[in-house]
C-alpha atoms as a PDB file:
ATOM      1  CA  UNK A   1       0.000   0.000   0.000  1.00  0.00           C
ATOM      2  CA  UNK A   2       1.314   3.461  -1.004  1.00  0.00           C
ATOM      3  CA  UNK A   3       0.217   6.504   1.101  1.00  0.00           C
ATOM      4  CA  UNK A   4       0.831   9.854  -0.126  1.00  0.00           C
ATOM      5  CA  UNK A   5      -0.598  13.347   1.243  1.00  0.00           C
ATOM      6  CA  UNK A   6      -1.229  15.587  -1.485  1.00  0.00           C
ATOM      7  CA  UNK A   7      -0.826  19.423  -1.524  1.00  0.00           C
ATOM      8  CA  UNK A   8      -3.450  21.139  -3.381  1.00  0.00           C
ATOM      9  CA  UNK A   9      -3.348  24.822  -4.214  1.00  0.00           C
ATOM     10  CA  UNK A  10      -7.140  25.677  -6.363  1.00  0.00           C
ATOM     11  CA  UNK A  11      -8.661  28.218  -8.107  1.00  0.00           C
ATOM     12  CA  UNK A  12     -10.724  30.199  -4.887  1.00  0.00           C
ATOM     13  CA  UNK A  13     -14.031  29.973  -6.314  1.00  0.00           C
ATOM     14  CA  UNK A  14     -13.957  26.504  -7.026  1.00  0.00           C
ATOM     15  CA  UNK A  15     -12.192  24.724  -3.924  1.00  0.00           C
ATOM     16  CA  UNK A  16     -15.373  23.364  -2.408  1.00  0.00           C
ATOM     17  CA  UNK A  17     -16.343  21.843  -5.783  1.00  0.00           C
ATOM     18  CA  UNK A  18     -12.768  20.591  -6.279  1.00  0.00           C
ATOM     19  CA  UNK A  19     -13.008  19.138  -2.818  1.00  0.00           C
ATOM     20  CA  UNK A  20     -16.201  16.888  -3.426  1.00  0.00           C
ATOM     21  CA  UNK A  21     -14.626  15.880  -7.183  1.00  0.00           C
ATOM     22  CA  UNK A  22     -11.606  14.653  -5.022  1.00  0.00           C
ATOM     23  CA  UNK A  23     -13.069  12.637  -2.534  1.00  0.00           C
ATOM     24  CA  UNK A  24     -14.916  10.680  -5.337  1.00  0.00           C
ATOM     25  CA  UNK A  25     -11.487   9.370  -6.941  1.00  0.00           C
ATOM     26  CA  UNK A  26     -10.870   5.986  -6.295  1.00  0.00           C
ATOM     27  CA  UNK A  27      -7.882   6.036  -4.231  1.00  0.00           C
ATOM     28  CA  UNK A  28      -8.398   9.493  -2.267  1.00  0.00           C
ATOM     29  CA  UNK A  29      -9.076   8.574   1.285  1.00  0.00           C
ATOM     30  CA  UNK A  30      -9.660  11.802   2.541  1.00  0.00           C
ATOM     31  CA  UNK A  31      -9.602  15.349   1.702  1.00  0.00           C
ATOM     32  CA  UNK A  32      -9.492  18.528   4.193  1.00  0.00           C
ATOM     33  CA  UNK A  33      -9.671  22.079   3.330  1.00  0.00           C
ATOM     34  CA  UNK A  34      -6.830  23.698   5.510  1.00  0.00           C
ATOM     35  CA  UNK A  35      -5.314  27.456   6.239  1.00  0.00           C
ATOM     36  CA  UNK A  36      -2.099  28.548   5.591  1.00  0.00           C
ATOM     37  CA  UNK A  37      -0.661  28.897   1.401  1.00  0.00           C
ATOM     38  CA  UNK A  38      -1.944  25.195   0.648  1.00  0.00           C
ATOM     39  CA  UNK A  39      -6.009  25.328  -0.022  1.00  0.00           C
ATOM     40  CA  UNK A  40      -6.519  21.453   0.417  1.00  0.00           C
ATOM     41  CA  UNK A  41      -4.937  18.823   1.443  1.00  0.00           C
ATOM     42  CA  UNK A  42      -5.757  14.938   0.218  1.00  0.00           C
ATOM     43  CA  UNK A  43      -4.775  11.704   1.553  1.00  0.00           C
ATOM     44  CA  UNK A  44      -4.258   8.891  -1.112  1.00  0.00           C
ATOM     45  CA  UNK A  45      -4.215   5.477  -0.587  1.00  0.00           C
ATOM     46  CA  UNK A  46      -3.263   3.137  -3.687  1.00  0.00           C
ATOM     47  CA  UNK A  47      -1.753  -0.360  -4.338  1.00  0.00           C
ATOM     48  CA  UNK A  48       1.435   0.764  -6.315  1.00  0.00           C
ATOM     49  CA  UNK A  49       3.425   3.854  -6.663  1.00  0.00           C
ATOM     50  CA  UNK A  50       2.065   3.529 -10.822  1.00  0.00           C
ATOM     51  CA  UNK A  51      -1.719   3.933  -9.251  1.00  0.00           C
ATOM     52  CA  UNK A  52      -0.094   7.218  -7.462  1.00  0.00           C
ATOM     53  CA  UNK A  53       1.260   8.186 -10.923  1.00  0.00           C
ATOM     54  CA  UNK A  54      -2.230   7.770 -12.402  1.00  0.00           C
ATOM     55  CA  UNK A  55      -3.984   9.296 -10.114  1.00  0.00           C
ATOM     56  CA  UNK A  56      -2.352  12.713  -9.916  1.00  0.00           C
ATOM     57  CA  UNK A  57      -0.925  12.876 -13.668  1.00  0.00           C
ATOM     58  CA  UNK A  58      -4.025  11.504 -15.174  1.00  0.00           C
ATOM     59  CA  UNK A  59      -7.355  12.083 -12.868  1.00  0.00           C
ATOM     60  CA  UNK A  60      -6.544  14.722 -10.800  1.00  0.00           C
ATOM     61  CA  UNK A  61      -4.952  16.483 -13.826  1.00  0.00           C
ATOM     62  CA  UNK A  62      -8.515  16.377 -15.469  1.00  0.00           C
ATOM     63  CA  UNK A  63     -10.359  18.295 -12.316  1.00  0.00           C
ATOM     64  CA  UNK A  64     -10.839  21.966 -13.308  1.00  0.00           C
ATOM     65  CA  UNK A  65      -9.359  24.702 -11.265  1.00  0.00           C
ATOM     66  CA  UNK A  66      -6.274  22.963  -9.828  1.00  0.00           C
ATOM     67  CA  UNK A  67      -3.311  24.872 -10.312  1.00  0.00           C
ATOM     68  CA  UNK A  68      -0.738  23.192  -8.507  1.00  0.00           C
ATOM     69  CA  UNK A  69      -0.463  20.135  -6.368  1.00  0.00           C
ATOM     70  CA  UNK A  70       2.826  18.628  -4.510  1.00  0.00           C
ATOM     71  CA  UNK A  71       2.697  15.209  -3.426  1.00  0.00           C
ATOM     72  CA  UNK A  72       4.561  13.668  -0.881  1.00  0.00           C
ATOM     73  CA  UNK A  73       5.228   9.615  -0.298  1.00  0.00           C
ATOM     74  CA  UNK A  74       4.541   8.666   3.567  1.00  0.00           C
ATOM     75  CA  UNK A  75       7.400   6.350   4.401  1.00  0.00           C
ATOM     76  CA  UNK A  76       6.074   5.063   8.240  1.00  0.00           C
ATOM     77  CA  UNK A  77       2.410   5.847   9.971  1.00  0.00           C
ATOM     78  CA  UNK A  78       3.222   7.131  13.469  1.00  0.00           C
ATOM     79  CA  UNK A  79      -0.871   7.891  14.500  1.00  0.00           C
ATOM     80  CA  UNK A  80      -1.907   7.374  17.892  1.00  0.00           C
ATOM     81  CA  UNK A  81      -5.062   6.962  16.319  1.00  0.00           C
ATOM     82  CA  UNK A  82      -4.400   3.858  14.221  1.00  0.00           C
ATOM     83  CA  UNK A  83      -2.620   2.692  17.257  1.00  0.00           C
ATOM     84  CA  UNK A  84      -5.628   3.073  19.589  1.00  0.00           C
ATOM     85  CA  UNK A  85      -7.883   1.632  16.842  1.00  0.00           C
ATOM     86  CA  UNK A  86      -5.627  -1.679  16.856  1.00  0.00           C
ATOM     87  CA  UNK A  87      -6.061  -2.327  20.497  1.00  0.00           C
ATOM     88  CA  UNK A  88      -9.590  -1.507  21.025  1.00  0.00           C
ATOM     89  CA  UNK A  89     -10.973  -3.817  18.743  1.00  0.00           C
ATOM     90  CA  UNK A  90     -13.553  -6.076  20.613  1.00  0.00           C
ATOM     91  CA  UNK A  91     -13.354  -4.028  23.862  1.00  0.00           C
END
């Protein structure tokens, strides 16, 4: 599995729309709309680093009013979340 967080700077008037065309790629896990110079920020979650490549050169490329997106690989989860999910299954 290859996780990647996806920086997404948009078009202003169309980041809300951009969001919800996001979130229904296969592959996006989540999407957040954020402060700061990045507009959104999406979590991808694919088989192979090839699914990655598809994803943002082909499918995210085709979404209107993205003008520039920087993708980063995650390399280890460190989530206290995911770790508290593990242990309190059945409890």
């Amino acid at each position: 599995m290859v996780t990647s967080i996806i920086l997404i700077n948009a078009a202003r008037n169309k980041i809300n729309d951009i969001a919800e065309q996001l979130q229904e790629l296969e592959g996006i896990s989540e999407v957040y709309s954020v402060s700061g110079t990045i507009d959104l920020v999406a979590i991808a979650r694919v088989r192979t680093n090839d699914d990655l490549a598809t994803l943002v050169t082909k499918k995210m490329l085709a979404i209107t009013g993205i003008t520039k997106t920087e993708t980063m690989l995650a390399f280890q989860a460190f989530s206290r979340h995911d770790l508290e999910a593990m242990f309190a299954v059945g409890m």
